[in-house]
C-alpha atoms as a PDB file:
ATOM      1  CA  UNK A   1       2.828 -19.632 -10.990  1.00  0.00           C
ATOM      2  CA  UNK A   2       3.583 -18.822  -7.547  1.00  0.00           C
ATOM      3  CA  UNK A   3       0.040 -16.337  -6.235  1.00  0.00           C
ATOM      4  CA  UNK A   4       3.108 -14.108  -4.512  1.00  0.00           C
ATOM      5  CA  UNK A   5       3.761 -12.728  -8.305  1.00  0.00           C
ATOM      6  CA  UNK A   6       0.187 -12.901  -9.779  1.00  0.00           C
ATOM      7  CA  UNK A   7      -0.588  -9.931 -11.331  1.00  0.00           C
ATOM      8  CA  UNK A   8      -4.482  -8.959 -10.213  1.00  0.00           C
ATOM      9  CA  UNK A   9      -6.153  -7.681 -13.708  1.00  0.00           C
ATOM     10  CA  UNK A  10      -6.657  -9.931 -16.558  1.00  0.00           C
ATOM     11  CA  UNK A  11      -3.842 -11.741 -18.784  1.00  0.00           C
ATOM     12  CA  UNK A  12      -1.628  -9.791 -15.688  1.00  0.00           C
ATOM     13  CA  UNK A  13      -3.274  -6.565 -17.223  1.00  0.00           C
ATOM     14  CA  UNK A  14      -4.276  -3.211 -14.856  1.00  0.00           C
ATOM     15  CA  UNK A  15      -6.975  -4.051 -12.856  1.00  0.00           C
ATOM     16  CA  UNK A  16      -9.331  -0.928 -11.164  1.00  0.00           C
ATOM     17  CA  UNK A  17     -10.649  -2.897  -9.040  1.00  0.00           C
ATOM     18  CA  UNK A  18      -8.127  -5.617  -7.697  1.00  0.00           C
ATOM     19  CA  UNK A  19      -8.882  -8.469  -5.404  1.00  0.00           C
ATOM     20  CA  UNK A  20      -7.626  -7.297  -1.932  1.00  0.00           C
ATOM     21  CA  UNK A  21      -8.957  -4.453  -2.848  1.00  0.00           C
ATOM     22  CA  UNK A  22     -12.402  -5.044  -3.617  1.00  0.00           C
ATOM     23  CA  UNK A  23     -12.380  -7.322  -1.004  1.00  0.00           C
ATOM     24  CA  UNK A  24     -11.972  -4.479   1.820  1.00  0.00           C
ATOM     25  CA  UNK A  25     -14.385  -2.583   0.458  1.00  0.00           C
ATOM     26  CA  UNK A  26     -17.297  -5.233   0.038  1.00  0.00           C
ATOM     27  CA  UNK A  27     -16.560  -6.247   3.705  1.00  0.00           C
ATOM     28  CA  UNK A  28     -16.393  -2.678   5.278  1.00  0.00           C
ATOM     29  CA  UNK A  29     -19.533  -1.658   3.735  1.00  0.00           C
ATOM     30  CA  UNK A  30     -20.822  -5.130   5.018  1.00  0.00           C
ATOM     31  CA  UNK A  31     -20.119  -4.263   8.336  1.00  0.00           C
ATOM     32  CA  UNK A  32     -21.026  -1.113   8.346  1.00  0.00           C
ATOM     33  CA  UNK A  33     -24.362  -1.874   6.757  1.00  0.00           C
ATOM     34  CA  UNK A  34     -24.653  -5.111  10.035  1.00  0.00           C
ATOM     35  CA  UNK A  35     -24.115  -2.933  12.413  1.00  0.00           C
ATOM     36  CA  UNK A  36     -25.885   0.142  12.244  1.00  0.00           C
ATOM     37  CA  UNK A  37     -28.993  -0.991  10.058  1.00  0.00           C
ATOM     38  CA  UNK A  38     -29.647  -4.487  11.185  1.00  0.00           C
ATOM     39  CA  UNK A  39     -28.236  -5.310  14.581  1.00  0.00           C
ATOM     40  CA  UNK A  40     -29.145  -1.874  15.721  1.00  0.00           C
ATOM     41  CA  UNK A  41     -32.622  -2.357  15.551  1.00  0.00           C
ATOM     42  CA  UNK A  42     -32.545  -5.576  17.265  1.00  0.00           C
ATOM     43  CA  UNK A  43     -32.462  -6.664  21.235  1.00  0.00           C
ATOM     44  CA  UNK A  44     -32.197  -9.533  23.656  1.00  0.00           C
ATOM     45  CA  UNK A  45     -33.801  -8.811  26.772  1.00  0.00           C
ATOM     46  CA  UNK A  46     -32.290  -5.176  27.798  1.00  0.00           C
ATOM     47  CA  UNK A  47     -29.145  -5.506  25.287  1.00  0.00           C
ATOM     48  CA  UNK A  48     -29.257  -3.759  21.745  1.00  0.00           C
ATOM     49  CA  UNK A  49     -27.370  -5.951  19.484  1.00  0.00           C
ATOM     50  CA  UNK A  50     -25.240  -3.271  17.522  1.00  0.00           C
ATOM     51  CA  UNK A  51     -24.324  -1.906  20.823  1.00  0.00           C
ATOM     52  CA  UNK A  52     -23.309  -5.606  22.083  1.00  0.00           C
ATOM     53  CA  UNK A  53     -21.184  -5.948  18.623  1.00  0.00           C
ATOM     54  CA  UNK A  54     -19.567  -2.468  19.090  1.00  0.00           C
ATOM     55  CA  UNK A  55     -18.733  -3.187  22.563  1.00  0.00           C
ATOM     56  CA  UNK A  56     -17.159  -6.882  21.422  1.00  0.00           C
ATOM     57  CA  UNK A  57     -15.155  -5.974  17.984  1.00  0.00           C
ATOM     58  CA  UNK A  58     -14.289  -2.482  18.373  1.00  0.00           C
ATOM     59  CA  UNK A  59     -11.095  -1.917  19.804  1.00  0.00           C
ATOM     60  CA  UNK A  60     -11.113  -1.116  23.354  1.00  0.00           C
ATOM     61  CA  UNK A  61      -8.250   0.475  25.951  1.00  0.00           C
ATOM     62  CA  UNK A  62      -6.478  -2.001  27.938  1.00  0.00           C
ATOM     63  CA  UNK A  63      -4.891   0.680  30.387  1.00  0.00           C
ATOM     64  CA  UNK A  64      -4.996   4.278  30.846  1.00  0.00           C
ATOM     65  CA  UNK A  65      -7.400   7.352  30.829  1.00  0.00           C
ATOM     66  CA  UNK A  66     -10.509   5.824  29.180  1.00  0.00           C
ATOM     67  CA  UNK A  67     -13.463   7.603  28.451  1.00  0.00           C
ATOM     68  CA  UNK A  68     -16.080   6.185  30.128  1.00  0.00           C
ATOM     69  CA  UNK A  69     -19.681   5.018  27.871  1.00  0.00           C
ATOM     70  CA  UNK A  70     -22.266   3.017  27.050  1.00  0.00           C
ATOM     71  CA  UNK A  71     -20.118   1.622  23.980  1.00  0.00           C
ATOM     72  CA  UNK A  72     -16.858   0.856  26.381  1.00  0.00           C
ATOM     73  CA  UNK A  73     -16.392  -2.881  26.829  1.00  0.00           C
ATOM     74  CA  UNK A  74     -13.782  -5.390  27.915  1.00  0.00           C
ATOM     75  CA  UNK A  75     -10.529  -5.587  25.936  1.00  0.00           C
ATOM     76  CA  UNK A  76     -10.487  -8.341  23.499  1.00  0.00           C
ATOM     77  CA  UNK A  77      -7.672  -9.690  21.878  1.00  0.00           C
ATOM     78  CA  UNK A  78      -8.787 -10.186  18.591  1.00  0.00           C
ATOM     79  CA  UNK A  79      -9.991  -6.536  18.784  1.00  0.00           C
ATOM     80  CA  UNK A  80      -6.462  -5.194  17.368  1.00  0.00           C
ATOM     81  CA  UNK A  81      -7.593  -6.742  13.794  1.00  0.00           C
ATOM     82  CA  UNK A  82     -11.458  -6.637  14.069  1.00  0.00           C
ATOM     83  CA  UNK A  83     -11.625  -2.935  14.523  1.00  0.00           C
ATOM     84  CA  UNK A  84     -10.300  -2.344  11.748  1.00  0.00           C
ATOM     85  CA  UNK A  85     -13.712  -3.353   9.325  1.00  0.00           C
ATOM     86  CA  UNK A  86     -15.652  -1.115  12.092  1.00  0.00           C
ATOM     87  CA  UNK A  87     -16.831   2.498  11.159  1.00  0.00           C
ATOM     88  CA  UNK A  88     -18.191   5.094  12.936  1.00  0.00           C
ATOM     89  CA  UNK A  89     -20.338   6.815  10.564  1.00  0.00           C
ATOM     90  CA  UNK A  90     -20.929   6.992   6.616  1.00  0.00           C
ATOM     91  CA  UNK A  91     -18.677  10.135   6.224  1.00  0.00           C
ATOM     92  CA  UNK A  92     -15.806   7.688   8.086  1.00  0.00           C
ATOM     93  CA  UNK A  93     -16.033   4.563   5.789  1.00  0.00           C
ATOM     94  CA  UNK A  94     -16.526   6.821   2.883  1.00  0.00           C
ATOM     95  CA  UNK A  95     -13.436   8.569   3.216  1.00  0.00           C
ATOM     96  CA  UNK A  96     -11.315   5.709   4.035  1.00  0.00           C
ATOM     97  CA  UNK A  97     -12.312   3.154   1.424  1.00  0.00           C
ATOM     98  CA  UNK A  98     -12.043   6.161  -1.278  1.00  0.00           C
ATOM     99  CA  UNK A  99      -8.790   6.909   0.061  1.00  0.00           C
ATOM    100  CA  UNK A 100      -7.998   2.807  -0.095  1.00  0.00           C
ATOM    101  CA  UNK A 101      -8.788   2.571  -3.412  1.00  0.00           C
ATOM    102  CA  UNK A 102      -7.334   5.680  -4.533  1.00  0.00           C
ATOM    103  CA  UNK A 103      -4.188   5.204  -2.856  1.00  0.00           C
ATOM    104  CA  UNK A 104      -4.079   1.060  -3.094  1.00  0.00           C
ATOM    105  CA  UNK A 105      -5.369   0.665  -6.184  1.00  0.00           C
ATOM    106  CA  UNK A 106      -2.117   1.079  -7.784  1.00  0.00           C
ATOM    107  CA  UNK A 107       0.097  -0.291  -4.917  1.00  0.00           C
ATOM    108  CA  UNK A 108      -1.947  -3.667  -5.531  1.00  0.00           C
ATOM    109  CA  UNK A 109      -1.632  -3.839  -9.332  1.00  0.00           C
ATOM    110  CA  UNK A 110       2.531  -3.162  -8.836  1.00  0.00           C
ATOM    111  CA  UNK A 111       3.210  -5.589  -5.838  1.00  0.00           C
ATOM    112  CA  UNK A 112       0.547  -8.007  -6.504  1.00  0.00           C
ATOM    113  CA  UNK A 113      -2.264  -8.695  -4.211  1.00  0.00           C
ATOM    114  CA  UNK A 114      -1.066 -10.965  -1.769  1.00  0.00           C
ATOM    115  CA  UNK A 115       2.033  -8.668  -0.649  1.00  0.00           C
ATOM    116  CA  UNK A 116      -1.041  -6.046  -0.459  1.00  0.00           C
ATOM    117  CA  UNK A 117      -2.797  -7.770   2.343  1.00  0.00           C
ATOM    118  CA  UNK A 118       0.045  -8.418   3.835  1.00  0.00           C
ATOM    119  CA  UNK A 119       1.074  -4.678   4.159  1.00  0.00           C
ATOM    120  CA  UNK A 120      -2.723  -3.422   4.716  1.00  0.00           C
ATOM    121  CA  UNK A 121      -2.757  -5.447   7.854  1.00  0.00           C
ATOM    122  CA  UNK A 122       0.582  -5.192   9.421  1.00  0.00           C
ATOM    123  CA  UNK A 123      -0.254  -1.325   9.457  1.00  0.00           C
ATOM    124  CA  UNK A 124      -3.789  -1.775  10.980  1.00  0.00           C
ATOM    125  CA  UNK A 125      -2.276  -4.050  13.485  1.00  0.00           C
ATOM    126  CA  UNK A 126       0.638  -1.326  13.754  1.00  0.00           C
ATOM    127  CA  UNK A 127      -2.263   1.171  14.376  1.00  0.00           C
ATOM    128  CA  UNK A 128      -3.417  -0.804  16.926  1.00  0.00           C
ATOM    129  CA  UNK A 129      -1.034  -1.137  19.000  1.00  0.00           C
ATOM    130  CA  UNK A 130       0.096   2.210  19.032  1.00  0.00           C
ATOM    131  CA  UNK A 131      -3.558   3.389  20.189  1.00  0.00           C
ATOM    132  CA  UNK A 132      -3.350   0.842  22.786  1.00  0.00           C
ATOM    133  CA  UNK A 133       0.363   1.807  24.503  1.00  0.00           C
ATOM    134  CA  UNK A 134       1.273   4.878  22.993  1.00  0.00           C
ATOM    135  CA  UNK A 135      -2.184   7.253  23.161  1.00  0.00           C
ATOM    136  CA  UNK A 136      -3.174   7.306  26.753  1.00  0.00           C
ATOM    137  CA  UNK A 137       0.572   8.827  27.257  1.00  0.00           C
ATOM    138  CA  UNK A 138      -1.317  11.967  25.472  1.00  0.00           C
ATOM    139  CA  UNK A 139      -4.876  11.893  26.176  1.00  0.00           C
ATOM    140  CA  UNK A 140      -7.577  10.025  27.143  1.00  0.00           C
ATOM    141  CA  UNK A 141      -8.671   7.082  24.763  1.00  0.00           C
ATOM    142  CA  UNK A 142     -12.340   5.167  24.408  1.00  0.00           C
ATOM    143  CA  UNK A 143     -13.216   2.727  21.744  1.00  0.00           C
ATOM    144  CA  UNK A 144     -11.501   3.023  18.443  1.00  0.00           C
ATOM    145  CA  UNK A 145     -12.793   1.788  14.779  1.00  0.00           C
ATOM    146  CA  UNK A 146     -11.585   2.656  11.589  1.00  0.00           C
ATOM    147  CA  UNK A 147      -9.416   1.407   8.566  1.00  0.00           C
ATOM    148  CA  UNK A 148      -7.605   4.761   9.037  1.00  0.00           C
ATOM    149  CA  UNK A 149      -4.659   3.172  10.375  1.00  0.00           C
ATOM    150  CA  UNK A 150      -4.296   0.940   7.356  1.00  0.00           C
ATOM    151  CA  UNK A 151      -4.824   3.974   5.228  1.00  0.00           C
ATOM    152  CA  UNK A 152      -2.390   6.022   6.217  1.00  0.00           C
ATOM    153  CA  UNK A 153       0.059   3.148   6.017  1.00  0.00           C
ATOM    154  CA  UNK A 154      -1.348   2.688   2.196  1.00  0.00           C
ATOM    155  CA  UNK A 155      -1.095   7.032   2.268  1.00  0.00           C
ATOM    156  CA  UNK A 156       2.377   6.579   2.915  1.00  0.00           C
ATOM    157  CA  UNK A 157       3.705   3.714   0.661  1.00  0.00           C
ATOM    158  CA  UNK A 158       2.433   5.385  -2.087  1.00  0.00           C
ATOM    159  CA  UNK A 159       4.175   9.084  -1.630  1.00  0.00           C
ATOM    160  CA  UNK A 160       7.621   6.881  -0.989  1.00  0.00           C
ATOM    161  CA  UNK A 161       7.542   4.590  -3.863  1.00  0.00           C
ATOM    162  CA  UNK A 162       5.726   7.850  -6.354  1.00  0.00           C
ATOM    163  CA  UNK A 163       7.229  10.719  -4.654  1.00  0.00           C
ATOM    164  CA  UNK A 164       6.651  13.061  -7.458  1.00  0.00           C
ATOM    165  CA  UNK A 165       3.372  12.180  -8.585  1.00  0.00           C
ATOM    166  CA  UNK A 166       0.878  15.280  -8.670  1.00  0.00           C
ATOM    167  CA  UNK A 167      -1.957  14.515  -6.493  1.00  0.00           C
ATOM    168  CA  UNK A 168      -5.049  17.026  -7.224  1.00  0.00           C
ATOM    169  CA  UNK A 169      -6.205  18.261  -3.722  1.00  0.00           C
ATOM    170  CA  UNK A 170     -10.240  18.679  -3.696  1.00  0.00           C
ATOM    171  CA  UNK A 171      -9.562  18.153  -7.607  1.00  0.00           C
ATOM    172  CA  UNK A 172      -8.009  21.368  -8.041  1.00  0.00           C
ATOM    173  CA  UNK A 173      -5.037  21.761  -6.128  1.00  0.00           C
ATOM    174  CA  UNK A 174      -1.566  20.096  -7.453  1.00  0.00           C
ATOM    175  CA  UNK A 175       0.405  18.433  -4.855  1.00  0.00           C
ATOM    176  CA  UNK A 176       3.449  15.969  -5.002  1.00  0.00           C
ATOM    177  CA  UNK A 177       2.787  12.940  -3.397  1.00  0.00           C
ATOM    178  CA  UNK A 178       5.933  13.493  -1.162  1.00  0.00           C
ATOM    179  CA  UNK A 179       4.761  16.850  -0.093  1.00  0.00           C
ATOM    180  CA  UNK A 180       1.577  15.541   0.438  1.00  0.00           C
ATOM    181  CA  UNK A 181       2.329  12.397   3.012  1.00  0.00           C
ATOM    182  CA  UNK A 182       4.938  15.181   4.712  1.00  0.00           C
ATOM    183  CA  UNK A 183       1.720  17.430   5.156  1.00  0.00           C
ATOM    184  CA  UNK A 184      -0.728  14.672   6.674  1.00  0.00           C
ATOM    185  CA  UNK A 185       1.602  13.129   8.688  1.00  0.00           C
ATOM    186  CA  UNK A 186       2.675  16.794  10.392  1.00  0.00           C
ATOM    187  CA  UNK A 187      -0.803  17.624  10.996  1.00  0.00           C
ATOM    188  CA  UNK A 188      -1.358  14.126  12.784  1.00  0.00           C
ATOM    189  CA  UNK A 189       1.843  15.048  14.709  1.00  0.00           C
ATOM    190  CA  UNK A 190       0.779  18.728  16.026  1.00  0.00           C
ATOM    191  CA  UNK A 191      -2.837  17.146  16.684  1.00  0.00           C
ATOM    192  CA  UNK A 192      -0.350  14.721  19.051  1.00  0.00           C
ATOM    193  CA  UNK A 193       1.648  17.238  20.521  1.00  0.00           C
ATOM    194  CA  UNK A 194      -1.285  19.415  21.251  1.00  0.00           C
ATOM    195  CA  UNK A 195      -3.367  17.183  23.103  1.00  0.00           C
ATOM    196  CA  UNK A 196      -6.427  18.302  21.501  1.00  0.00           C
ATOM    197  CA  UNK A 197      -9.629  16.037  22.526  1.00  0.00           C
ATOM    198  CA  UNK A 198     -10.787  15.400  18.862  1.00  0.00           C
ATOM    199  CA  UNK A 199     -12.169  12.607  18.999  1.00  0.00           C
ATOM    200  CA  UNK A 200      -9.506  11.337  16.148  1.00  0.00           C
ATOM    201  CA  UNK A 201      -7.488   8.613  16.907  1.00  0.00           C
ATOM    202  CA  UNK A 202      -4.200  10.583  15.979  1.00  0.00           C
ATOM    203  CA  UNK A 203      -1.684   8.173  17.245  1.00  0.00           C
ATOM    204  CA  UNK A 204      -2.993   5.353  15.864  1.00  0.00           C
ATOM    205  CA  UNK A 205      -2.642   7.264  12.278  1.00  0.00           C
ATOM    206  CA  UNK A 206       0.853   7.778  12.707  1.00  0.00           C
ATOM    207  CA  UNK A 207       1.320   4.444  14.351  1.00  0.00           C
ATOM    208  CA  UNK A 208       0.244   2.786  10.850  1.00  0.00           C
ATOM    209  CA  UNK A 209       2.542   5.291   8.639  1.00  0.00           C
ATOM    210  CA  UNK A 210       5.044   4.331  10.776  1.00  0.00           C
ATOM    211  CA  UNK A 211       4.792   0.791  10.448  1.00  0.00           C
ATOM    212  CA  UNK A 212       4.408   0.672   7.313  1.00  0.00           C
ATOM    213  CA  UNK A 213       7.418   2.714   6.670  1.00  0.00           C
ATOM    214  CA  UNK A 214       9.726   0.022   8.595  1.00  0.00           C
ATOM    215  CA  UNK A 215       7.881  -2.064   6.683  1.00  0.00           C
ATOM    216  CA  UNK A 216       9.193  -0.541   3.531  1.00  0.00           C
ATOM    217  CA  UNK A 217      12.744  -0.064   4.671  1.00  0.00           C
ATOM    218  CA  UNK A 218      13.182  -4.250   5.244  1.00  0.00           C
ATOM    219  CA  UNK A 219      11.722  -5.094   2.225  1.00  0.00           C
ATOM    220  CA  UNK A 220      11.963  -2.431  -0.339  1.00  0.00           C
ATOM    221  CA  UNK A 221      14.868  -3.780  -2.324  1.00  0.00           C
ATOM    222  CA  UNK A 222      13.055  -1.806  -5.399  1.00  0.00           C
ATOM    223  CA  UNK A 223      12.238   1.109  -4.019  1.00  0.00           C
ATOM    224  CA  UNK A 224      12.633   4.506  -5.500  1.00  0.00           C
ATOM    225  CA  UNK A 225      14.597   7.455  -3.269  1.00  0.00           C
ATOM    226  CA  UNK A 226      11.642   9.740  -1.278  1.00  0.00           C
ATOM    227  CA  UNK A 227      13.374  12.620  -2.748  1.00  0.00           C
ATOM    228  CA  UNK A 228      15.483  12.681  -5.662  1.00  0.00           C
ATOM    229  CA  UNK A 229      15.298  10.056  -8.169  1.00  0.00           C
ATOM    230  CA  UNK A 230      12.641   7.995  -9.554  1.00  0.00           C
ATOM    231  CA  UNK A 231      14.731   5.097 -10.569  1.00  0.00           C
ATOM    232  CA  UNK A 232      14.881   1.890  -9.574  1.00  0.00           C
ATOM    233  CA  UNK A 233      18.522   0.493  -7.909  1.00  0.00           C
ATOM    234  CA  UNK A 234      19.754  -3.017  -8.358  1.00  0.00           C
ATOM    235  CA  UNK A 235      22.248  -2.247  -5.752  1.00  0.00           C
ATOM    236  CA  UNK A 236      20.723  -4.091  -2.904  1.00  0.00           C
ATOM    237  CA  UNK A 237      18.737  -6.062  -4.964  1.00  0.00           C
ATOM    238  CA  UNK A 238      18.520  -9.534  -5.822  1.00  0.00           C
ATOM    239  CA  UNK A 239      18.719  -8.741  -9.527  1.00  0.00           C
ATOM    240  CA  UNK A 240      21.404 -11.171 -11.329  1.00  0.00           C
ATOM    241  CA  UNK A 241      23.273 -10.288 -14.376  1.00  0.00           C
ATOM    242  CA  UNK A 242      22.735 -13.324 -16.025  1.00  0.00           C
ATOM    243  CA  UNK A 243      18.909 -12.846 -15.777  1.00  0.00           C
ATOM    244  CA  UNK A 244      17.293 -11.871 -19.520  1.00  0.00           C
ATOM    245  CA  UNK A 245      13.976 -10.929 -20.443  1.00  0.00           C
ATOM    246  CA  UNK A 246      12.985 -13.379 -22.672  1.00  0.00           C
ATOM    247  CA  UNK A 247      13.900 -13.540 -26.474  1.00  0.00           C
ATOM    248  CA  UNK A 248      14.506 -10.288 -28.591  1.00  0.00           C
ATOM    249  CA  UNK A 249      12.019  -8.562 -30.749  1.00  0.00           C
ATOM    250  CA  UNK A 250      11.860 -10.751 -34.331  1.00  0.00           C
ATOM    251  CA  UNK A 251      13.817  -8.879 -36.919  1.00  0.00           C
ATOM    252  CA  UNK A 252      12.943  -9.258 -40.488  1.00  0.00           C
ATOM    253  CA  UNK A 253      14.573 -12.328 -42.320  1.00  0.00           C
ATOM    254  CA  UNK A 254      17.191 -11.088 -44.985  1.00  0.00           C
ATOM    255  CA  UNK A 255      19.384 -12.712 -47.263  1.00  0.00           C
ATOM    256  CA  UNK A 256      23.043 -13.605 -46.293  1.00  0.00           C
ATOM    257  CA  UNK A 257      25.270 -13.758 -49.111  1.00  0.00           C
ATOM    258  CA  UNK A 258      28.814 -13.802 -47.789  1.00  0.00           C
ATOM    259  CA  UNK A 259      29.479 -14.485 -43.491  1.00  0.00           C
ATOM    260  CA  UNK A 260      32.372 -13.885 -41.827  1.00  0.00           C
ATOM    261  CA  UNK A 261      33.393 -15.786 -39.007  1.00  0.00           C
ATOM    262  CA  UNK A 262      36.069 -15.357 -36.322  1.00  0.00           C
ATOM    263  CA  UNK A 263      37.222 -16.694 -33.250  1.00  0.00           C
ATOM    264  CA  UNK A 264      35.753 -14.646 -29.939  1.00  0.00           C
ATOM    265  CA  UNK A 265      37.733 -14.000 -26.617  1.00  0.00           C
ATOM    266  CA  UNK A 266      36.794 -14.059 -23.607  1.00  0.00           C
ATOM    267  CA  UNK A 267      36.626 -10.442 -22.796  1.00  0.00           C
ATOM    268  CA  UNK A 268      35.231 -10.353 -26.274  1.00  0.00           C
ATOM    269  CA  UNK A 269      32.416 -12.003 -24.817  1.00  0.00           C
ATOM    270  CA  UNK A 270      31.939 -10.494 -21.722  1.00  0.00           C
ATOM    271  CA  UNK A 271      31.922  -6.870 -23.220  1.00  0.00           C
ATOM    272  CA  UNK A 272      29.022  -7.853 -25.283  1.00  0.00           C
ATOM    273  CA  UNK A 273      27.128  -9.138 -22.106  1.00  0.00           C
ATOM    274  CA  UNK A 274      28.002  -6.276 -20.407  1.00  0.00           C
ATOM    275  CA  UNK A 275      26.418  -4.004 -23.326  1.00  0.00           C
ATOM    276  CA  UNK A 276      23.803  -6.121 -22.934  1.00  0.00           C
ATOM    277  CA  UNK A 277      22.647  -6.118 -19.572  1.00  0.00           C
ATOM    278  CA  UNK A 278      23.393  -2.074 -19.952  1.00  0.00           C
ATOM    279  CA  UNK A 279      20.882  -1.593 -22.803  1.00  0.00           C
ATOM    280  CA  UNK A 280      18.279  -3.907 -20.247  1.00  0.00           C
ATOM    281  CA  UNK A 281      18.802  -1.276 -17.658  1.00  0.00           C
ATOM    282  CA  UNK A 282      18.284   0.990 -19.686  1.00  0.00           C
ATOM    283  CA  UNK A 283      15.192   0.148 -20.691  1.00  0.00           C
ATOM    284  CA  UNK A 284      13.962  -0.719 -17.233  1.00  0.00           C
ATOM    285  CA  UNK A 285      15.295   3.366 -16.251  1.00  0.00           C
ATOM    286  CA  UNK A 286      12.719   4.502 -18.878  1.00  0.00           C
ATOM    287  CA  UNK A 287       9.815   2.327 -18.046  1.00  0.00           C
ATOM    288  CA  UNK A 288      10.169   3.724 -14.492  1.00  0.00           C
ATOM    289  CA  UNK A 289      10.216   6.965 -15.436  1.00  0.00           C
ATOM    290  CA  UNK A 290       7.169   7.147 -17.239  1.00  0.00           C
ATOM    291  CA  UNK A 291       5.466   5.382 -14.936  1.00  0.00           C
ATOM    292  CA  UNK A 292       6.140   7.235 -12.318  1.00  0.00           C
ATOM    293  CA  UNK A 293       5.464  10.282 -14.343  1.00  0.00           C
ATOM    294  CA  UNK A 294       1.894   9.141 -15.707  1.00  0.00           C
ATOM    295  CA  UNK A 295       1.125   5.718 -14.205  1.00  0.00           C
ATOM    296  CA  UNK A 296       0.544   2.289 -14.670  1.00  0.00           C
ATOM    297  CA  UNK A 297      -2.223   2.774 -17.205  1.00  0.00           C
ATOM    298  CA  UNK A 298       0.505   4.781 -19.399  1.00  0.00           C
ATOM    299  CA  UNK A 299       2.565   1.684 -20.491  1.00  0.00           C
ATOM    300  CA  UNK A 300       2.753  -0.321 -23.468  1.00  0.00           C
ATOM    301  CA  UNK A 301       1.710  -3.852 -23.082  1.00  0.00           C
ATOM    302  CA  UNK A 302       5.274  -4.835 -23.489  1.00  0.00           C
ATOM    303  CA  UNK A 303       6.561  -2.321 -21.038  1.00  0.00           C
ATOM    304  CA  UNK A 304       4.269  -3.752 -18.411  1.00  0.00           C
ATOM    305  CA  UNK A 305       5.488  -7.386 -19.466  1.00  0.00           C
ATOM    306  CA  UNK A 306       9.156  -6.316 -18.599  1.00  0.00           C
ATOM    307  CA  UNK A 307       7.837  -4.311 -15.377  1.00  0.00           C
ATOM    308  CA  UNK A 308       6.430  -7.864 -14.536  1.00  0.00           C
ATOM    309  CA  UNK A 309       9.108  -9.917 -14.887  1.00  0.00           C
ATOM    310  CA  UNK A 310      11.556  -7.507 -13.493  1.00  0.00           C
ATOM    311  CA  UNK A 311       9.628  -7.387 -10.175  1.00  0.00           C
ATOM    312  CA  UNK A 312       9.753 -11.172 -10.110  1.00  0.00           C
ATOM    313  CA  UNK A 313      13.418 -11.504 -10.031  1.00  0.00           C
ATOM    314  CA  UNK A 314      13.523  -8.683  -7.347  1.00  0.00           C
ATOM    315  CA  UNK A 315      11.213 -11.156  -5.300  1.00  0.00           C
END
């Protein structure tokens, strides 16, 4: 089977920790863990090696304002992806990778783990280059790390394609995914407009929920309407009406005593494919619904099974 449609958990299964996934966090937290508690402590000659690393991988201005320090280095061009697995702090990669997963975790078990990636790092690239030729129009910008970019593209896929999903601020406080991405993303834009020195690489936030949003709009044949409905439209889609979803559920054997048999027209025919292909879509209508009510973990294992091989054809 093509890797595009594998499915991350077992026997194509729910997985809570998916590939891509796990991945980003084992190498942020390797990173992190390189550059602060063993390079740190080291030097050659006058250099400390974690500030040498910083100065190399993080991502530095190319033009503009800078602020000026002992962490500002040359601009590298393979900074724009290597930044991305750099973190200030503990309180920074915390956040982000328990945003990732919370956020991705699903995202990666619908689309499968390779389209994942591929959206993950178009945003952190997106980031990027917004930070680089977009932020010194409003203020002055140093050296930038952070998966936040990334995040807030992940942040933002997830409120489109589960609008009204109830998202429990600080555990407590119910919030629709849509209302939610409209409330982060207006904060990031005031912090813009205001031209508050934070610190916070505000641009690049919105450059990645940007991103990914185009991102979304080219490829999201399947995706659900940001506002009103939570089903799924063919209209667009690749989806053919001859496609089928395997054989139907066995029905118990029973005696046949007397048949009838008769000739069938055409339109004969084609009624009963069109009833069909209805009752299909249908079905499909209801497994979306419920899991965009509850999630993936809510469906049967024979829901999931036509989730999966609807969101093959769509492919």
């Amino acid at each position: 089977m093509n890797n595009q449609y594998r499915r991350p958990g077992l026997f194509g299964g729910f997985s809570i920790f998916p590939p891509v996934i796990k991945f980003l966090l084992i190498i942020n937290a390797g990173v992190f863990l390189l550059e602060h508690f063993f390079l740190s402590g080291l030097r050659y000659g006058d250099t400390n090696l974690g500030v040498a690393f910083f100065r190399l991988f993080s991502l530095q201005p190319i033009f503009g304002t800078a602020l000026k320090s002992a962490l500002s280095g040359p601009f590298m061009p393979w900074q724009i992806f290597t930044y991305m697995f750099m973190h200030g702090d503990f309180t920074h990669l915390f956040f982000n990778m328990f945003a990732l997963w919370m956020f991705g975790l699903e995202l990666e078990n619908l689309w499968g783990s390779k389209k994942f990636l591929i959206y993950y790092t178009i945003c952190g690239l997106g980031a990027a280059l917004a930070n680089l030729f977009i932020a010194p129009f409003f203020s002055t910008v140093g050296p930038t790390v952070g998966a936040s970019g990334s995040v807030y593209g992940i942040l933002l896929a997830f409120g489109y394609l589960f609008p009204n999903r109830q998202i429990y601020i600080y555990f407590l406080i119910p919030l629709k995914a849509k209302y939610l991405v409209i409330l982060y993303m207006a904060l990031e834009v005031f912090a813009v407009a205001s031209q508050s020195e934070t610190g916070i690489a505000h641009v690049a936030h919105l450059g990645g929920a940007v991103v990914g949003l185009i991102y979304l709009l080219i490829t999201g044949r399947n995706r659900m309407t940001f506002f009103n409905s939570n089903k799924l439209s063919y209209t667009n889609s690749s989806y053919s009406q001859k496609s089928q979803y395997g054989q139907p559920d066995p029905q118990p054997q029973q005696k046949i005593y007397d048949a009838e048999f008769k000739d069938l027209k055409a339109s004969d025919y084609k009624n009963e494919i069109d009833l069909k292909q209805q009752a299909i879509q249908d079905k499909i209508d209801n497994i979306l619904d419920k899991l965009s009510k509850s999630g993936y973990q809510s469906l049967t294992d024979e829901e999931k099974r036509v989730l999966f091989e609807e969101s093959k054809k769509l492919r």
